[in-house]
C-alpha atoms as a PDB file:
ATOM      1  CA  UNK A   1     192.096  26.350 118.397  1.00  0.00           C
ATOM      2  CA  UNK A   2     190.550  29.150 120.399  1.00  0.00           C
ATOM      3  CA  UNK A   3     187.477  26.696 120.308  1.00  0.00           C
ATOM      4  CA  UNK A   4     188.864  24.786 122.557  1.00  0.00           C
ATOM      5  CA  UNK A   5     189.984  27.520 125.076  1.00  0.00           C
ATOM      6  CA  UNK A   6     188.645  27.210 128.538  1.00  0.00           C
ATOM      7  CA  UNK A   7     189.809  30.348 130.556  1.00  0.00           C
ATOM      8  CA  UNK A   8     187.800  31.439 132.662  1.00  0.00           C
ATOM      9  CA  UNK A   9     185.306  28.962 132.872  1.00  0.00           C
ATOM     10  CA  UNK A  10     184.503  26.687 136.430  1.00  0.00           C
ATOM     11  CA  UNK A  11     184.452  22.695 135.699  1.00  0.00           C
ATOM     12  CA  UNK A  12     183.568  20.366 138.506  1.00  0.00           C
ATOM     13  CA  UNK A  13     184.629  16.649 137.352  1.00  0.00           C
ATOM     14  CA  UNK A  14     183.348  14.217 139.897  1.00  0.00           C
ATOM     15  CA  UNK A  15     185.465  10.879 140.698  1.00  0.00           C
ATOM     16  CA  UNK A  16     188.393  13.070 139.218  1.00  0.00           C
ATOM     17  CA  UNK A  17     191.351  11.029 141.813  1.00  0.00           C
ATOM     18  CA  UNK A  18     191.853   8.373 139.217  1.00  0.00           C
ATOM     19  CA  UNK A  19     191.521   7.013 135.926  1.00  0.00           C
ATOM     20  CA  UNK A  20     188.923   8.602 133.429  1.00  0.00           C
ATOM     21  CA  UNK A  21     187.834  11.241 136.058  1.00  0.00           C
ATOM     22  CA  UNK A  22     191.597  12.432 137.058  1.00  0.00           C
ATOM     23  CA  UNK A  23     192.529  12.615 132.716  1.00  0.00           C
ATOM     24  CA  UNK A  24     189.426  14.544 132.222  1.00  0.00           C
ATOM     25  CA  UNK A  25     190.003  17.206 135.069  1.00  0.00           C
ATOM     26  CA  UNK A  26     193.779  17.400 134.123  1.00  0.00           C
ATOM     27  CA  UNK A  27     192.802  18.112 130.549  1.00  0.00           C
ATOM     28  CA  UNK A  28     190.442  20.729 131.175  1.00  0.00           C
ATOM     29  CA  UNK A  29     192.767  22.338 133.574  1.00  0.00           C
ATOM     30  CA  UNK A  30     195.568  22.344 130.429  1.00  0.00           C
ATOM     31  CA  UNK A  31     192.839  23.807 128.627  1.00  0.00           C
ATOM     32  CA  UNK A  32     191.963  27.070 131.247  1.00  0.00           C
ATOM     33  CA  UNK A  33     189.430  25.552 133.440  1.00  0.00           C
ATOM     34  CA  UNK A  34     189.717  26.273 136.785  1.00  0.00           C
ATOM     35  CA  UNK A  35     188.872  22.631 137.881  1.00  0.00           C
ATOM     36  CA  UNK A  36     187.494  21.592 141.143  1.00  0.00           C
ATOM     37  CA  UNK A  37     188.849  17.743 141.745  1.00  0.00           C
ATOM     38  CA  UNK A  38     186.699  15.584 144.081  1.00  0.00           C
ATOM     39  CA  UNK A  39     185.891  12.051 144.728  1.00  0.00           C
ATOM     40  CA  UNK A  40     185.292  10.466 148.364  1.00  0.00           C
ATOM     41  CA  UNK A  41     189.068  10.402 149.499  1.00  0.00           C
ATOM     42  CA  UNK A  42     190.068  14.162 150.626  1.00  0.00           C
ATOM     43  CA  UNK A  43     194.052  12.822 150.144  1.00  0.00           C
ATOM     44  CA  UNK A  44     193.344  11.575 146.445  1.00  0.00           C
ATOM     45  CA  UNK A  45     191.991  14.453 145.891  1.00  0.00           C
ATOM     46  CA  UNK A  46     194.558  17.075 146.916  1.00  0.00           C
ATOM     47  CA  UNK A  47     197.329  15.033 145.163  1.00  0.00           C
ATOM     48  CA  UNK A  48     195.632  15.832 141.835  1.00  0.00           C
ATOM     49  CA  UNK A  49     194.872  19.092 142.339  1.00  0.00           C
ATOM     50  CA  UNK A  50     198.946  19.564 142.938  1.00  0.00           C
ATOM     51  CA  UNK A  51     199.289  17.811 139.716  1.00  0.00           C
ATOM     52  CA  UNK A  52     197.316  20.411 137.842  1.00  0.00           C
ATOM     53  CA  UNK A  53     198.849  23.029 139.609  1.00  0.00           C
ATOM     54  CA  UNK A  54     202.555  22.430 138.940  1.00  0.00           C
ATOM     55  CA  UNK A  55     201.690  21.827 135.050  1.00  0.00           C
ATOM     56  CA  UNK A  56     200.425  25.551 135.702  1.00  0.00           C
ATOM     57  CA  UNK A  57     196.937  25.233 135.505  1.00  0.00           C
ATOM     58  CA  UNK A  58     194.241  26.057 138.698  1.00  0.00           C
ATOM     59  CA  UNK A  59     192.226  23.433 140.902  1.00  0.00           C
ATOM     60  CA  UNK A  60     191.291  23.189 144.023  1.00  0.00           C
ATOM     61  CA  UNK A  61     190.309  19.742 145.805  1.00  0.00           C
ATOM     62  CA  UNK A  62     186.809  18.583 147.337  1.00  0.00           C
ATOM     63  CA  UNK A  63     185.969  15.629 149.128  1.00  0.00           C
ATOM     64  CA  UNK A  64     182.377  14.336 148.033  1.00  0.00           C
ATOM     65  CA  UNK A  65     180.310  11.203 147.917  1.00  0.00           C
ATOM     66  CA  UNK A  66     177.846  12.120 145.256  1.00  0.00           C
ATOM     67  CA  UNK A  67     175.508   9.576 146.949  1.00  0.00           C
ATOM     68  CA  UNK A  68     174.506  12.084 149.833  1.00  0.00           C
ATOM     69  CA  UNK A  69     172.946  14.948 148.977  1.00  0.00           C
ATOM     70  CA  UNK A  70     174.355  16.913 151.576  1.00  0.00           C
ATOM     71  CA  UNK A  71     177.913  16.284 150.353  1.00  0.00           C
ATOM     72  CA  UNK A  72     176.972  17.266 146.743  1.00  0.00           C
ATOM     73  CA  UNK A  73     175.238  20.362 148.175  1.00  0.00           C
ATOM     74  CA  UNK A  74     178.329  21.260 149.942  1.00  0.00           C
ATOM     75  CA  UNK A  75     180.793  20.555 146.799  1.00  0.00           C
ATOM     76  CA  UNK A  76     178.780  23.058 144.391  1.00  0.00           C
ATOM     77  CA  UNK A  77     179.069  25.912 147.432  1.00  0.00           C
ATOM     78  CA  UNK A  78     182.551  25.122 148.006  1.00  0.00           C
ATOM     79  CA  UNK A  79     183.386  25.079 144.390  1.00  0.00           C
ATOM     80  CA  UNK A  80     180.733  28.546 144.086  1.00  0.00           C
ATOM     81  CA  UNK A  81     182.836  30.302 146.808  1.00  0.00           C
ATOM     82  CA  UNK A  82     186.334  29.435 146.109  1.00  0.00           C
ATOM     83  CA  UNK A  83     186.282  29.432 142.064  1.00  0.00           C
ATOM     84  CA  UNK A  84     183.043  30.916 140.726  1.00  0.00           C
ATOM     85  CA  UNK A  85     179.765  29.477 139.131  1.00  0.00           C
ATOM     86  CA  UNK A  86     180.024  26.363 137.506  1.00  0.00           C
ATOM     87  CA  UNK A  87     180.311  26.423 133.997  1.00  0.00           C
ATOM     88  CA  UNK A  88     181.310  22.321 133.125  1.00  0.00           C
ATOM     89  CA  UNK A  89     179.852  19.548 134.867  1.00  0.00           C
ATOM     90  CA  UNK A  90     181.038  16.514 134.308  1.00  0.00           C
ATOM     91  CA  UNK A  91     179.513  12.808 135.686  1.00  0.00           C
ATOM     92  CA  UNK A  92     181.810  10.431 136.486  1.00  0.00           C
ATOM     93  CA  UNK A  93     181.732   9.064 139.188  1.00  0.00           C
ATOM     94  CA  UNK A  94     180.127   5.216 139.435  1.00  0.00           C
ATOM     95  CA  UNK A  95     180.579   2.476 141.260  1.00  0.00           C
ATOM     96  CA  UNK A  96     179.863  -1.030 140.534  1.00  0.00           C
ATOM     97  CA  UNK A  97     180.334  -3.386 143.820  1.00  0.00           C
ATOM     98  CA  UNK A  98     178.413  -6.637 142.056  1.00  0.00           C
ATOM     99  CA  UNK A  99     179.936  -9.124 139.445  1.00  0.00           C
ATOM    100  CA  UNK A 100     177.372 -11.766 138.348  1.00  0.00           C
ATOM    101  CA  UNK A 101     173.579 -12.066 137.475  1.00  0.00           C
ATOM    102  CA  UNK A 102     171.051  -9.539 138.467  1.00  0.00           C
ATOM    103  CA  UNK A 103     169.117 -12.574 140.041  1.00  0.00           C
ATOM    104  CA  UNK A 104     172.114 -12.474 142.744  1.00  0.00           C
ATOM    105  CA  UNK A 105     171.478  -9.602 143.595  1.00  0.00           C
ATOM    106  CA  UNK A 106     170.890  -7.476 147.372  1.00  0.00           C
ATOM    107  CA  UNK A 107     168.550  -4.791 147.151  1.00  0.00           C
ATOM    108  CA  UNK A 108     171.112  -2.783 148.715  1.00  0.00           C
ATOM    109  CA  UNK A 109     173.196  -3.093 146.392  1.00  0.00           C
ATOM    110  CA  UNK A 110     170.854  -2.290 143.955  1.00  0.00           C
ATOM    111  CA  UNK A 111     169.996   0.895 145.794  1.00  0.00           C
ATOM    112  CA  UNK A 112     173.719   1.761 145.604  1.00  0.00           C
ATOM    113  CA  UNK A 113     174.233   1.763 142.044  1.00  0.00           C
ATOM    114  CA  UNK A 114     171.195   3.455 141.424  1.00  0.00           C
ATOM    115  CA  UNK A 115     171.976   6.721 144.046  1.00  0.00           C
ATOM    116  CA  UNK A 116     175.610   6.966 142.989  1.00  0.00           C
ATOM    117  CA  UNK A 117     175.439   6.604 139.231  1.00  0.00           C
ATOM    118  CA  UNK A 118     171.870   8.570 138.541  1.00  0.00           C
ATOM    119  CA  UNK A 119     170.749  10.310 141.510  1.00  0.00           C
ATOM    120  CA  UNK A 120     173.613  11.863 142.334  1.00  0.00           C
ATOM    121  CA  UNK A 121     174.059  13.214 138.568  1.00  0.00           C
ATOM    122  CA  UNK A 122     170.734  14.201 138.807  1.00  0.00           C
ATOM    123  CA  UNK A 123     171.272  15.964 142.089  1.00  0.00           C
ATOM    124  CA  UNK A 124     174.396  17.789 140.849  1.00  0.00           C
ATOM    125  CA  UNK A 125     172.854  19.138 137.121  1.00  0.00           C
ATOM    126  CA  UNK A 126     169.723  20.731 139.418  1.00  0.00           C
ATOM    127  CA  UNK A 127     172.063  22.427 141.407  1.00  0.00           C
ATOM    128  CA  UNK A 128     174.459  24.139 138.872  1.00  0.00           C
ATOM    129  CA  UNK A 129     171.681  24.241 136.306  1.00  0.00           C
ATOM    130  CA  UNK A 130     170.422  27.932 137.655  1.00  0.00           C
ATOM    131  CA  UNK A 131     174.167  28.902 138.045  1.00  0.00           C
ATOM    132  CA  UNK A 132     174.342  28.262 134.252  1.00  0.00           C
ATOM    133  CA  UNK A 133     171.387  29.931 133.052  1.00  0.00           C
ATOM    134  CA  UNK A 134     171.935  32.571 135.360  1.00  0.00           C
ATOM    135  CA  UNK A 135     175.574  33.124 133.234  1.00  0.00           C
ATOM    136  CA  UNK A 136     174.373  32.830 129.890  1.00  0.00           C
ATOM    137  CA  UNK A 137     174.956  28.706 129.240  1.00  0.00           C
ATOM    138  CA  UNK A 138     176.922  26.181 130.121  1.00  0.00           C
ATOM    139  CA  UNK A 139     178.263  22.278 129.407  1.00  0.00           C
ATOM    140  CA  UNK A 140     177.166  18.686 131.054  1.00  0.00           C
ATOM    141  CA  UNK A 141     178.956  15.930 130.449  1.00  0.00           C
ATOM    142  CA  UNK A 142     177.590  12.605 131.813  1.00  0.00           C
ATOM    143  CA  UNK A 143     179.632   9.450 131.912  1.00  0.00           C
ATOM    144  CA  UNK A 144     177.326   6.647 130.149  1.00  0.00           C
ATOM    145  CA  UNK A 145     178.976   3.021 129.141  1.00  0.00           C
ATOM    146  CA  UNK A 146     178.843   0.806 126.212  1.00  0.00           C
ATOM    147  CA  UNK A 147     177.646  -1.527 128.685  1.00  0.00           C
ATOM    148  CA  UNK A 148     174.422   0.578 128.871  1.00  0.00           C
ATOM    149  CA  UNK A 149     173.891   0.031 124.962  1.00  0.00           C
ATOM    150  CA  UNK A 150     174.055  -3.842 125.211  1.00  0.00           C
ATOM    151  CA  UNK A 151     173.134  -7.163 127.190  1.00  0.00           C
ATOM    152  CA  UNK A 152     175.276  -8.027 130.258  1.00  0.00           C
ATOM    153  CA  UNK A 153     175.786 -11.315 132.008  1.00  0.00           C
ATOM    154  CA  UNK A 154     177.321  -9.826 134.952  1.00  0.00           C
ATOM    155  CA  UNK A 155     177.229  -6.415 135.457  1.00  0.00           C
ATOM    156  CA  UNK A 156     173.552  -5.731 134.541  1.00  0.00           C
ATOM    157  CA  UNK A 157     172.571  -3.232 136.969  1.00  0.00           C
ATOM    158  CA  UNK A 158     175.449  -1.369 136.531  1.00  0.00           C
ATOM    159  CA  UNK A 159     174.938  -1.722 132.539  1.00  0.00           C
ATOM    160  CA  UNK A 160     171.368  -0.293 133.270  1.00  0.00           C
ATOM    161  CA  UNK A 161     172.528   2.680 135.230  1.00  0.00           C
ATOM    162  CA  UNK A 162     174.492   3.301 132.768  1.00  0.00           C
ATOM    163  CA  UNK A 163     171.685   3.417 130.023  1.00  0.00           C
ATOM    164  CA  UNK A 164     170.000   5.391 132.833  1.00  0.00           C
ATOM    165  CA  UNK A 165     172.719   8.158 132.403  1.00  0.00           C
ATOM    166  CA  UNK A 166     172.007   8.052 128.280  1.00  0.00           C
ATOM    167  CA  UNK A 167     168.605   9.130 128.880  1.00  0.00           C
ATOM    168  CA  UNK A 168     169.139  11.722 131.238  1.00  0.00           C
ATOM    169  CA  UNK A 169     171.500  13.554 128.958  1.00  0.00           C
ATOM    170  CA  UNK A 170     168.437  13.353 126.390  1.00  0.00           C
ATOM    171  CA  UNK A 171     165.891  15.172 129.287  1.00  0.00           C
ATOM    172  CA  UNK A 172     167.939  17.208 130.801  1.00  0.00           C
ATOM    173  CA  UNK A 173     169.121  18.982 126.834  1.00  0.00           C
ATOM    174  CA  UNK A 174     165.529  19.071 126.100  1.00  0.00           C
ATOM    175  CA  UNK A 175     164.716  20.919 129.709  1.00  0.00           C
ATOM    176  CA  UNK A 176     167.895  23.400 130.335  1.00  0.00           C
ATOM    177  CA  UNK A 177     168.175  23.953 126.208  1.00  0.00           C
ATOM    178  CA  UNK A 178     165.829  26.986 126.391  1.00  0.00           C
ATOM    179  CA  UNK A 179     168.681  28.339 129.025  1.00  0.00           C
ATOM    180  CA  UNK A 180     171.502  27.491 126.329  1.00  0.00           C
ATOM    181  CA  UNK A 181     172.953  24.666 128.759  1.00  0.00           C
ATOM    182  CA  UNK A 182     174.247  21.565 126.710  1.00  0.00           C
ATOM    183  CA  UNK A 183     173.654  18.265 127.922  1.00  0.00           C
ATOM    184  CA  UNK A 184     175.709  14.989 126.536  1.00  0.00           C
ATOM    185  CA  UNK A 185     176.945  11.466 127.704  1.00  0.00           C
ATOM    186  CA  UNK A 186     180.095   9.372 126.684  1.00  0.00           C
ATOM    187  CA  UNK A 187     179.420   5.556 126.291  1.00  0.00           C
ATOM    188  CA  UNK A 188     183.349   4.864 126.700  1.00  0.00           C
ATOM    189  CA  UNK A 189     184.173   1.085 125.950  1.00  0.00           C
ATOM    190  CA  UNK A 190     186.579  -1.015 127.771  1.00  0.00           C
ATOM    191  CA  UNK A 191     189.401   1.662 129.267  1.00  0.00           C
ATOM    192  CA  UNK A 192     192.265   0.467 131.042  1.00  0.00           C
ATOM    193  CA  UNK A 193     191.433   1.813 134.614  1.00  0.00           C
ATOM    194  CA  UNK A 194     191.521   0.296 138.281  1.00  0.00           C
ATOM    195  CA  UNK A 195     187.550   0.333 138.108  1.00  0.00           C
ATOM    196  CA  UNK A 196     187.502  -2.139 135.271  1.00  0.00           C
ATOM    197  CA  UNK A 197     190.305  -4.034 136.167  1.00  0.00           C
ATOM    198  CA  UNK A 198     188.663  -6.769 136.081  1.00  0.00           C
ATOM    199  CA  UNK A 199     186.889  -6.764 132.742  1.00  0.00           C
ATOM    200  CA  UNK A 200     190.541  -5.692 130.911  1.00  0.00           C
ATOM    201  CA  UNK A 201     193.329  -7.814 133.394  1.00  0.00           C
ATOM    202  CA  UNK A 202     194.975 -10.965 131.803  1.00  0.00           C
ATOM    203  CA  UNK A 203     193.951 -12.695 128.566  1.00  0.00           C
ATOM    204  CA  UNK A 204     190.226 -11.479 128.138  1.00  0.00           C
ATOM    205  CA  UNK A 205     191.119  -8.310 128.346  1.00  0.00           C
ATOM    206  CA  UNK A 206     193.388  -9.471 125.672  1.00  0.00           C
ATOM    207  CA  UNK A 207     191.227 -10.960 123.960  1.00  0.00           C
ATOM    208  CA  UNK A 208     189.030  -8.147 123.882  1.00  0.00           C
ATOM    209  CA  UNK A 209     191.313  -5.911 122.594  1.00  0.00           C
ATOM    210  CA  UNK A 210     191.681  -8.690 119.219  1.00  0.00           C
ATOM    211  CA  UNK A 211     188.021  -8.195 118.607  1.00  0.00           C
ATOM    212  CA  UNK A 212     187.965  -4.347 118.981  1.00  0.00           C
ATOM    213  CA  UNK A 213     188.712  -2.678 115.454  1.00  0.00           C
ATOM    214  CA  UNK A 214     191.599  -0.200 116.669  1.00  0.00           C
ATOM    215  CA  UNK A 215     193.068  -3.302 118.115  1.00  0.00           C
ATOM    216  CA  UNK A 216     193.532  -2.404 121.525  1.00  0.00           C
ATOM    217  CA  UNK A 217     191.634  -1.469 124.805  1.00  0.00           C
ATOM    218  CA  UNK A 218     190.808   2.353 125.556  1.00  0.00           C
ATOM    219  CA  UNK A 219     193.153   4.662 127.973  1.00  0.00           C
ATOM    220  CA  UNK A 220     191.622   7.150 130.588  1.00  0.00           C
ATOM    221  CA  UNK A 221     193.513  10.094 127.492  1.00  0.00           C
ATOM    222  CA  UNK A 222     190.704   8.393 124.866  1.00  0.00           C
ATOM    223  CA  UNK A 223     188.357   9.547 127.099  1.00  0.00           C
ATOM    224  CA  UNK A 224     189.256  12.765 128.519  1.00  0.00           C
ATOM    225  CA  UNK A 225     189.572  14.454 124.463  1.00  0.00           C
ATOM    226  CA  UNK A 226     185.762  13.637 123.952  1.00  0.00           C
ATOM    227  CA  UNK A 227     184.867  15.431 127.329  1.00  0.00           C
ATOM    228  CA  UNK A 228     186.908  18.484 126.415  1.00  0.00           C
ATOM    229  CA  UNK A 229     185.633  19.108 122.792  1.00  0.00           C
ATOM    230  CA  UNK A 230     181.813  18.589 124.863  1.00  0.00           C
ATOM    231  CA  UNK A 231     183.030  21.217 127.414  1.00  0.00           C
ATOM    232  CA  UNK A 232     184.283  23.427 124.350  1.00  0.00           C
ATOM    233  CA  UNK A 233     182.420  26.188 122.384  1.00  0.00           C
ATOM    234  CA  UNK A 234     183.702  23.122 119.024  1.00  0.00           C
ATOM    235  CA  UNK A 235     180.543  21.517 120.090  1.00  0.00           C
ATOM    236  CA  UNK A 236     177.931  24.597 120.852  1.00  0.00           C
ATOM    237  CA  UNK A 237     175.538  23.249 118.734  1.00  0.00           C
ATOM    238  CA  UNK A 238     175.960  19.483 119.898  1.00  0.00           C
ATOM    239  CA  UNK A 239     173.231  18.271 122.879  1.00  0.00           C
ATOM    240  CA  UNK A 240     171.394  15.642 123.918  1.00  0.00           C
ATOM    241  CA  UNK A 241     173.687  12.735 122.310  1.00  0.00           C
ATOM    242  CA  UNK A 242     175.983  10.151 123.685  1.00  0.00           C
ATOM    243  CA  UNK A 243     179.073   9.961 121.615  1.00  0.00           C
ATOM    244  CA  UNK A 244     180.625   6.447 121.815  1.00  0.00           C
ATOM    245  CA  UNK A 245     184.047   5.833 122.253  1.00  0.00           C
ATOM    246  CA  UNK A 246     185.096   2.212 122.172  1.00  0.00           C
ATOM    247  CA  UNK A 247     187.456   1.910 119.722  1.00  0.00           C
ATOM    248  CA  UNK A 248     184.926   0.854 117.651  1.00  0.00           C
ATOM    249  CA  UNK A 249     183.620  -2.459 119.657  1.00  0.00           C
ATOM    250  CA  UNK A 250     179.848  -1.788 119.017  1.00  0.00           C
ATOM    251  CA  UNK A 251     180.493  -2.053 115.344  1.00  0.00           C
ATOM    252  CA  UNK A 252     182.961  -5.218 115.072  1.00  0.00           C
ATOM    253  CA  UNK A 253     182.436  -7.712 112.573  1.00  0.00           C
ATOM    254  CA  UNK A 254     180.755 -10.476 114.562  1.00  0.00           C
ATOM    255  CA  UNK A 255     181.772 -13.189 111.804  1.00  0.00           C
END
């Protein structure tokens, strides 16, 4: 089990307040990461980092947009001068404020997508990327979607982002692999959190969960296991993949 032993490494887990983000950060925490916990509320924030502190673990809490550059600037120095380099990055943060056809829709909100779920990634890996090196290695983690790996009717752009996210995993581990950084993506199916509320509420989400093989929808816990064996030394020779984890959706028996 020592594999999975994070003491004394740094992991910054963007959009950590709730859901996927918060199980990941809590998780690493459990395992010895000293865990920075940010999204855009400074409250959410601190709430979780108490969270991982009374189980006995260390965080401190970061408030951060990763849409503006300046904020994601600030969050690596903060996280630099309170915990140490960054060792673990992980991705998740995304929003997704359109539901219906990409022919719908504002070039704003196309623009908002885009900057929040790949160039604020992108933003972030640059900056801890020389931290990394610098220390000998180190683990991204970015937050794909099964939606990125199929056709959408309504949540296209956010579906291409997504695949966006895939294929920055794949440049990024072919750039910082020389340096010994790892770079992968989880395509997580349908998870039971407030941001997909919609997709899993009421009786498609139930019916959903009839067509999935496992026979149910995914928890934020499904999620936060995968990120921890990427974080961990268990996957040192694992980089540039996306490691779906839908509960086996992608495969079902369309018949």
């Amino acid at each position: 089990m020592d594999l999975f032993d994070l003491s004394g490494k740094v992991a910054v887990v963007t959009g950590s307040s709730r859901g996927i983000g918060r199980s990941i950060a809590r998780l690493l925490a459990e395992a010895g990461a000293k865990v920075t916990v940010t999204s855009r509320k400074a409250e959410a924030c601190e709430a979780v980092a108490r969270e991982i502190a009374s189980d006995g673990g260390q965080a401190i809490a970061v408030a951060c947009n990763v849409s503006d550059k300046v904020q994601v600037s600030n969050l690596i120095k903060e996280t630099h001068s309170q915990l140490g380099p960054v060792d673990i990055l992980v991705c998740n943060a995304a929003t997704n404020p359109s539901f219906g056809p990409m022919a719908d829709l504002e070039d704003r909100v196309v623009e908002k997508i885009f900057t929040t779920n790949v160039q604020g990634p992108a933003w972030l890996i640059n900056l801890v990327a020389p931290q990394m090196a610098e220390a000998g290695g180190g683990a991204v983690i970015l937050l794909s979607s099964v939606a990125g790996m199929t056709g959408s009717k309504n949540i296209g752009a956010y579906a291409v982002s997504k695949a966006a996210d895939a294929q920055l995993a794949r440049n990024y581990a072919v750039e910082l692999g020389p340096s010994n950084i790892r770079v992968n993506a989880i395509a997580p199916g349908l998870v039971k959190t407030d941001f997909a509320r919609a997709l899993w509420e009421g009786e498609e989400g139930e019916a959903f969960a009839a067509k999935t093989p496992l026979g149910r929808l995914g928890e934020p816990e499904d999620i936060a296991g995968v990120a921890l064996f990427l974080a961990s030394d268990a996957a040192k020779f694992i980089t540039g993949q996306v490691i779906v984890a839908d509960g086996g959706i992608l495969i079902a028996d369309p018949f």
